[in-house]
Protein backbone atom coordinates (compact mmCIF):
# COMPACT_ATOMS: atom_id res chain seq x y z
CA UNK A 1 39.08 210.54 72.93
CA UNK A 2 36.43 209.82 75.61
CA UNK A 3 37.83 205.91 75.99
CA UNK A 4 41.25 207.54 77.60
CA UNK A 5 39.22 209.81 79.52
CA UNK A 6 36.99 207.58 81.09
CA UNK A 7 39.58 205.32 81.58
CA UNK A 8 41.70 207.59 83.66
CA UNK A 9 38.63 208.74 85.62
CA UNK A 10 37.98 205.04 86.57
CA UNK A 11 41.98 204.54 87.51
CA UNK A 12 41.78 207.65 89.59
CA UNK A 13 38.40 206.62 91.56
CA UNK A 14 40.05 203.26 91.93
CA UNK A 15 43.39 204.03 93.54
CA UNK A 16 43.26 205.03 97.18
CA UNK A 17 43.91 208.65 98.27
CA UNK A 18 47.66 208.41 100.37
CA UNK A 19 47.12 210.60 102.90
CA UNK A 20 49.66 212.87 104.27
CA UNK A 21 51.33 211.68 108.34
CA UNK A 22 53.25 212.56 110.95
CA UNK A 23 55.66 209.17 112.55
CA UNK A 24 54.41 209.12 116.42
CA UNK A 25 55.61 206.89 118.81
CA UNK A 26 54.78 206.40 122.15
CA UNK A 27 54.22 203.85 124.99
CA UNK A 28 51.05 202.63 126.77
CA UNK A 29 51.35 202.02 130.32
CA UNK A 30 50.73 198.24 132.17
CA UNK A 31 47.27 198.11 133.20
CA UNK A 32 48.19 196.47 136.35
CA UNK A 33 49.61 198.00 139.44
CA UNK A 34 52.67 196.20 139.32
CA UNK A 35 55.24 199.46 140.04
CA UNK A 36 56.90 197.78 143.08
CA UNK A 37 56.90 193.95 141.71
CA UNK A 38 60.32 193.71 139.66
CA UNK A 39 60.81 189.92 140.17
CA UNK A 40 58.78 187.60 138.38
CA UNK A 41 57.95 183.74 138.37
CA UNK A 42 55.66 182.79 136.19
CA UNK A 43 53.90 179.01 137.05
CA UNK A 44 52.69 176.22 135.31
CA UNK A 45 49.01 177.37 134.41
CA UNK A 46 46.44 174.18 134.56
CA UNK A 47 45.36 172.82 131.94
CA UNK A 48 46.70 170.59 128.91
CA UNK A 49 48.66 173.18 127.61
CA UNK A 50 49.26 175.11 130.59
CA UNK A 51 52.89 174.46 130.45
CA UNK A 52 53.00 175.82 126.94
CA UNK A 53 51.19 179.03 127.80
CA UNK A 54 53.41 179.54 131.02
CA UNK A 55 56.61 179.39 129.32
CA UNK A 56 55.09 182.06 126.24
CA UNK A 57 54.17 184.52 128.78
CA UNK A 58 57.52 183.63 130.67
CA UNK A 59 58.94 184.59 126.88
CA UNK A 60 56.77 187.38 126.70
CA UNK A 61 57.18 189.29 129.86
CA UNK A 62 60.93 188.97 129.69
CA UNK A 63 60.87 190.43 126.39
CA UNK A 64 59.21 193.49 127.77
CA UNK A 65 61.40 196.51 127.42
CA UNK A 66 61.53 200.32 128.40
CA UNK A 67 63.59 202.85 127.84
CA UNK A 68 66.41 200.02 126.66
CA UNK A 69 65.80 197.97 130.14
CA UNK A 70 64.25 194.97 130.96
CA UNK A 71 61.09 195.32 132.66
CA UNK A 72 60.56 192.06 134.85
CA UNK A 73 63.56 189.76 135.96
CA UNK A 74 62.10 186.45 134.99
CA UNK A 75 62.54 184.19 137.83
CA UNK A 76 62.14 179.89 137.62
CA UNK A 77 59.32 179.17 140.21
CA UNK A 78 61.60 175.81 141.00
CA UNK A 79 64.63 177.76 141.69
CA UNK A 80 63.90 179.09 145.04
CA UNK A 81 65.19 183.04 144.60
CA UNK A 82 63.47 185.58 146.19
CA UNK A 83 60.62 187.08 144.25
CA UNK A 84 58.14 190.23 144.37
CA UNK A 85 55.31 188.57 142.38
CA UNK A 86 53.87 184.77 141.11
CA UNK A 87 52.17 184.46 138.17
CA UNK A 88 49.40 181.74 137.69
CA UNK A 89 46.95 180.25 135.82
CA UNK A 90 44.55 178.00 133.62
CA UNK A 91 44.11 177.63 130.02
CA UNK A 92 41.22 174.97 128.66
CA UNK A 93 40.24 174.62 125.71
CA UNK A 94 37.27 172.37 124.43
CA UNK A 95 36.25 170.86 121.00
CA UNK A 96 32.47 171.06 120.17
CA UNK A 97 30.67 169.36 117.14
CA UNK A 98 26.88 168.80 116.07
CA UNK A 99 25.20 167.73 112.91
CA UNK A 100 23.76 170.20 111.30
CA UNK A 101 21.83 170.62 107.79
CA UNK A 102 22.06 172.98 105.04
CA UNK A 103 20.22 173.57 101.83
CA UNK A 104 21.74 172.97 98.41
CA UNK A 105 20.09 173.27 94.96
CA UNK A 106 20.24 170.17 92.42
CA UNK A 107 19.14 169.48 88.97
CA UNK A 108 16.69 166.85 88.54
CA UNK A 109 16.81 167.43 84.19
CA UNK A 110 19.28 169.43 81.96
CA UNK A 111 18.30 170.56 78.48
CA UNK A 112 18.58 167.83 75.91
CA UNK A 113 20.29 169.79 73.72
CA UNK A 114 23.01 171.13 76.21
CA UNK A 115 23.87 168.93 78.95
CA UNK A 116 25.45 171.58 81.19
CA UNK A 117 22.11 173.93 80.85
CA UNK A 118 19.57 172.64 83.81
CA UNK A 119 15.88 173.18 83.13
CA UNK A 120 14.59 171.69 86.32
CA UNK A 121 16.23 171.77 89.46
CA UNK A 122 15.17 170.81 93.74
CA UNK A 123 16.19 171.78 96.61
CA UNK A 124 17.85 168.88 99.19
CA UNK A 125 19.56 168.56 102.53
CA UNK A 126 22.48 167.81 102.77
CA UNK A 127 24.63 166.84 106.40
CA UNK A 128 27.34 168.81 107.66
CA UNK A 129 28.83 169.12 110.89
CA UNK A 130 29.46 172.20 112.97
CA UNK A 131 32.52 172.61 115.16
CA UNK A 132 32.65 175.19 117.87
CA UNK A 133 36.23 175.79 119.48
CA UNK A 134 36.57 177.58 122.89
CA UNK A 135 39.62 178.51 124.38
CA UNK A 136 39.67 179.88 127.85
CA UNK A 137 42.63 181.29 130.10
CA UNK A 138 42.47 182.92 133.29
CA UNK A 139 45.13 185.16 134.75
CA UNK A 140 46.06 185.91 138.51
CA UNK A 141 49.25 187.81 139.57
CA UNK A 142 49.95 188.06 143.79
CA UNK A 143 52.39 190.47 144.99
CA UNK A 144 54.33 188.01 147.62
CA UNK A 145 55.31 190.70 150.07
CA UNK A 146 51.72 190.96 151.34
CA UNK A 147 49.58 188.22 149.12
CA UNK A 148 47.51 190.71 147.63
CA UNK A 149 46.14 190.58 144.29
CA UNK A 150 47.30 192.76 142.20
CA UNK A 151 45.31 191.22 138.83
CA UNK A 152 43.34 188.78 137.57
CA UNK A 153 41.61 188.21 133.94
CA UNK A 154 39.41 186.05 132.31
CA UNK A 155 40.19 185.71 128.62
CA UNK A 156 37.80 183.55 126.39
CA UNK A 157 38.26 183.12 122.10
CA UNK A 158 35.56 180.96 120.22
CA UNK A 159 35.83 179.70 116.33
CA UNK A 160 32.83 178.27 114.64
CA UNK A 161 32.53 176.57 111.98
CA UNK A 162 30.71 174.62 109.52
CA UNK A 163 32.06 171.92 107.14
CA UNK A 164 29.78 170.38 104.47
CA UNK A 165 30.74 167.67 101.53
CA UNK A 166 30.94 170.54 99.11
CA UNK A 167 32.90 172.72 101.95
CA UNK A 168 36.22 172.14 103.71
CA UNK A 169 36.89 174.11 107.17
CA UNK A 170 39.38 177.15 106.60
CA UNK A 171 41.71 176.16 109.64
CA UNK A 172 42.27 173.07 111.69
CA UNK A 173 41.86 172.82 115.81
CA UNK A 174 45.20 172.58 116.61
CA UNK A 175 45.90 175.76 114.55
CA UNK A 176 42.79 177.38 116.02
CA UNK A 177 43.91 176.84 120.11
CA UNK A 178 47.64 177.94 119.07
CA UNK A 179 46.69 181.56 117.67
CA UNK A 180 43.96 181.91 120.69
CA UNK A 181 46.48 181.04 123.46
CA UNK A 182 49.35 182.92 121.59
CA UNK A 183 46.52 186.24 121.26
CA UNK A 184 45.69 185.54 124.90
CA UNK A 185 49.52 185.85 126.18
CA UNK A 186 49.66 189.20 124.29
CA UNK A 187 46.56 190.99 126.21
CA UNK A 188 47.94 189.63 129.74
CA UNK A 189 51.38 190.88 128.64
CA UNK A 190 49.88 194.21 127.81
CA UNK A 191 48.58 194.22 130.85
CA UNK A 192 51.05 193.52 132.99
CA UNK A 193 54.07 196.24 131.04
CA UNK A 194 54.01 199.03 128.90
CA UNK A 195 53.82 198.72 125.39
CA UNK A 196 55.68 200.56 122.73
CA UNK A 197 54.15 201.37 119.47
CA UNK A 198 54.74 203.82 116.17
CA UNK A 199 52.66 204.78 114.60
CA UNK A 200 51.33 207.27 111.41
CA UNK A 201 48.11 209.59 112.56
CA UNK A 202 47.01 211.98 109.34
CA UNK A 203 47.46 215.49 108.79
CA UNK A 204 44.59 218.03 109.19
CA UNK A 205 44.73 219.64 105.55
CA UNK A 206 42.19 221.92 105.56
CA UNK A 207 43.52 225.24 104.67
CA UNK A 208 40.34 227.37 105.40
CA UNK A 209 41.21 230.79 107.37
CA UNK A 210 44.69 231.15 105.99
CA UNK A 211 45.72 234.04 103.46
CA UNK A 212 46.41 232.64 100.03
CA UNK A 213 50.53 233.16 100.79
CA UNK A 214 50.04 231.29 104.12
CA UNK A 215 48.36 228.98 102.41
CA UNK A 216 50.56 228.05 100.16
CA UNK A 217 53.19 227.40 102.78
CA UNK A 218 50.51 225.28 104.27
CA UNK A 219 49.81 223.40 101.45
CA UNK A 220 53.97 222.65 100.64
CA UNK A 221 54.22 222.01 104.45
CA UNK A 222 52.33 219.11 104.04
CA UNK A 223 54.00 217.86 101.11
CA UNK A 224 57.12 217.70 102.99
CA UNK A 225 55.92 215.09 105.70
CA UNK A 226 56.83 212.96 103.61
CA UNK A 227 60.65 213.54 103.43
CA UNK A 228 61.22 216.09 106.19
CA UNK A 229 58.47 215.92 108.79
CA UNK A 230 61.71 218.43 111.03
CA UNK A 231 60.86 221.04 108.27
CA UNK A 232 57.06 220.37 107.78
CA UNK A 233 56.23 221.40 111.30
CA UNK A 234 59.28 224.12 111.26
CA UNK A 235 56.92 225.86 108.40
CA UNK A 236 53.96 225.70 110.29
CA UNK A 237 55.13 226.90 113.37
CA UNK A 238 56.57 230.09 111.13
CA UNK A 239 52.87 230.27 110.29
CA UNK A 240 51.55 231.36 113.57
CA UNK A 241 54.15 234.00 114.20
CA UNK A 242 52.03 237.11 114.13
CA UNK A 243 49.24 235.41 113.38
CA UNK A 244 46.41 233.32 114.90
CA UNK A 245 46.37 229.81 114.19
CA UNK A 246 43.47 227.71 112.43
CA UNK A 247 41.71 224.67 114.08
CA UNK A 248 44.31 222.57 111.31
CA UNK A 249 47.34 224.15 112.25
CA UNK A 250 47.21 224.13 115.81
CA UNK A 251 46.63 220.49 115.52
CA UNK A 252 49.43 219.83 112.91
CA UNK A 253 51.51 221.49 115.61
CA UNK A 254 49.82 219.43 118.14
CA UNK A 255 51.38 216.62 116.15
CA UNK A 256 54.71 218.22 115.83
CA UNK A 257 55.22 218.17 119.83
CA UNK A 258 53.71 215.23 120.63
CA UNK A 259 56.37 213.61 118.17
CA UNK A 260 59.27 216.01 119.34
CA UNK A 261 57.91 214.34 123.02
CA UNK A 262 57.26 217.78 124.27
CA UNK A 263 53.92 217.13 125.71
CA UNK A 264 52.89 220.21 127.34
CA UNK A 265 53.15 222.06 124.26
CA UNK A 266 51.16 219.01 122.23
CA UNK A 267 48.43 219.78 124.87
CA UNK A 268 48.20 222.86 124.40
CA UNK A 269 47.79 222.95 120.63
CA UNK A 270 45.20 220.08 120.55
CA UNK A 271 42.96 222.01 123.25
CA UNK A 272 43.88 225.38 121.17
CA UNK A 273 42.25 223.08 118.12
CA UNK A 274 39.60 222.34 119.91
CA UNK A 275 38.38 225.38 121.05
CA UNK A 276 38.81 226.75 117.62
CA UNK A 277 36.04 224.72 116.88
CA UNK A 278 38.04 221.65 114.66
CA UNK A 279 35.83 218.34 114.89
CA UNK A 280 38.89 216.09 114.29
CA UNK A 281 38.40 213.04 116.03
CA UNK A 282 42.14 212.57 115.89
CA UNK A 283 42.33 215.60 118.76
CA UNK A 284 41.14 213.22 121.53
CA UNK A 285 43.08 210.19 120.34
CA UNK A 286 46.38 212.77 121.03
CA UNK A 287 44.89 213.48 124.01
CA UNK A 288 44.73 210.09 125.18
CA UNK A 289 47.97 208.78 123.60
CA UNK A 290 50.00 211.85 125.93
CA UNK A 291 48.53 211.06 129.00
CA UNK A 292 48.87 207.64 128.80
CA UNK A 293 52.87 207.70 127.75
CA UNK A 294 53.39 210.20 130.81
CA UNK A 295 51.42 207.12 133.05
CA UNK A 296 53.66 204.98 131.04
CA UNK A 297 57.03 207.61 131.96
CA UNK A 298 55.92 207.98 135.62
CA UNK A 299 55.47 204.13 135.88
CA UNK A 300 58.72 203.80 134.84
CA UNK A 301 60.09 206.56 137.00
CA UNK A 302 58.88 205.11 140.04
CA UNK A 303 60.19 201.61 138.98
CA UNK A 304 63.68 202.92 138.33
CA UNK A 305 63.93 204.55 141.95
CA UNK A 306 63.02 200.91 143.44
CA UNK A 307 65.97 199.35 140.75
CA UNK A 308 68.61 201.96 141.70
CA UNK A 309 68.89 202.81 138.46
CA UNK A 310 69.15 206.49 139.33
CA UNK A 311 72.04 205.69 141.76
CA UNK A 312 74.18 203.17 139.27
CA UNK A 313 73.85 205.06 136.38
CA UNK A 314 75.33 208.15 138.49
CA UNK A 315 78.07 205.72 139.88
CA UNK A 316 79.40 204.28 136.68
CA UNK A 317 79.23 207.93 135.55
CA UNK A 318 81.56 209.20 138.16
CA UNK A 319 83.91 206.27 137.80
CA UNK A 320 84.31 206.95 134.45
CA UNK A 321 85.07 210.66 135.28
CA UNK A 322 88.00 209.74 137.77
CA UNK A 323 89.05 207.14 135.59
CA UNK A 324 89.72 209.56 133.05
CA UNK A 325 90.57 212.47 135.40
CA UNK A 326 93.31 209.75 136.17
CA UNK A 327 94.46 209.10 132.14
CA UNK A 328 97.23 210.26 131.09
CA UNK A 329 97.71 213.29 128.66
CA UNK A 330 97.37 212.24 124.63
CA UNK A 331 100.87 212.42 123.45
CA UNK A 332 100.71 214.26 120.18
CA UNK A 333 102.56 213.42 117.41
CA UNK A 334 104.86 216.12 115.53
């Protein structure tokens, strides 16, 4: 009887506790002031594979995307058109390798009796090498309209490693330098547009300060996030109706609005968390994840009024409205 027991005790200890989330996505805005610079060229950086690096951050940049749009209009350097912003750069990477010694243990005699016991063993040097890799890539973007500039970065990866008779390296060079120049592409795309994301932040579960009934509704409330998170935060929010909120719920609810993108409100219930005395580290991370997606929103705002977005949309809206102000009646059948 205790085998079983013990046995599911050990299976429960082992398997990890899923915790209970809220899907929140969000954007965070380009680090760079690049607002007013909607044409891009990006140039050959120096180096030996600056040309490869260029054309993955050409790649990269063009991929960039907000609200369904294109962020940057990737421009060739060669072909002349008029541009808001150049791109440049170097990317170097160097190969470094020393001799270097390690210890190893050997048997000198094994027992006589069995030849894979040792009895008597040294210790001896053996000579391995040690390979350092360094990969380094520096960023500079100039608005053209008045040569300032508008960003610059220094990015620098290094791999070490040692490689022995009894020990292989884990990755080669060349597959080293290609995920530290893809890596650094990333961070000066990141930079230089916003970046989506979704993600899952945990539920505050605590159900301390609610009456048994209201706890209960809690408690199921949470259960649903995982098939309705619509209902889960429509049964908290019933919660606080003639009630005050716990630290918990006001953040739960701070998650609720921050994923219905009603940020004001998300604001509110995080601070309202706060100040009922909740340690959740998770409060600040909201925090910071709403104010950066409205930089991110107002960033994008700003770039729209420079694109004319505003004014097209509107203008293939109305031309669609006279067009069919203009369509005939449906004839309908009898």
């Amino acid at each position: 009887m205790l085998r079983p027991l013990l046995a599911a005790t050990i299976l429960s200890l082992a398997t990890p506790v899923m915790a209970e989330t809220l899907p929140i996505g969000g954007s965070d805005p380009a680090a760079a002031n690049v607002n007013d610079l909607l044409r891009i060229a990006v140039e050959r950086f120096e180096g030996e594979d600056g040309a490869a690096v260029a054309q993955r951050l050409e790649a990269a940049l063009g991929d960039a995307r907000f609200d369904g749009r294109s962020y940057y209009r990737i421009v060739a350097p060669e072909s002349g058109a008029p541009i808001d912003a150049l791109l440049t750069g170097t990317t170097r990477a160097s190969v470094d390798e020393t001799p270097v010694t390690e210890k190893r243990k050997k048997c000198t005699e094994y027992d006589p009796a069995d030849k894979n016991k040792c009895v008597k063993e040294i210790e001896v040097d053996i000579r391995c090498r040690r390979r350092t890799i360094t990969v380094a890539t520096t960023a500079r973007l100039v608005a053209i309209k008045d040569g300032s500039i508008r960003y610059t970065r220094p990015l620098t990866a290094r791999d070490q490693q040692t490689w022995c008779p009894d020990r292989a390296a884990s990755r080669t060079v060349d597959d080293y330098i290609g995920w530290a120049e893809g890596d650094q592409v990333q961070a000066i795309r990141r930079d230089l547009a916003p970046t989506g994301y979704n993600i899952d932040v945990r539920v505050d579960e605590n159900r301390k300060g609610l009456a048994k009934p209201a706890a209960e509704t809690f408690k199921e409330a949470i259960r649903l996030t995982k098939s309705d998170p619509a209902a889960a935060c429509a049964a908290w929010a019933g919660l606080t109706r003639g009630a005050e909120p716990t630290a918990a719920l006001a953040f739960n609810l701070g998650l609720c609005a921050e994923m219905d993108r009603d940020f004001d409100a998300a604001v509110d219930w995080y601070g309202q968390a706060q100040r009922l005395g909740s340690k959740n580290r998770d409060i600040g991370e909201g925090i910071g994840r709403v104010e950066r997606h409205r930089r991110a929103l107002a960033d994008w705002a700003a770039r729209k009024r420079l694109m004319g977005v505003n004014r097209l949309d509107c203008a293939v809206s109305g031309h669609i409205a006279r067009l069919v102000g203009r369509a005939p009646a449906a004839r309908i059948a009898t």
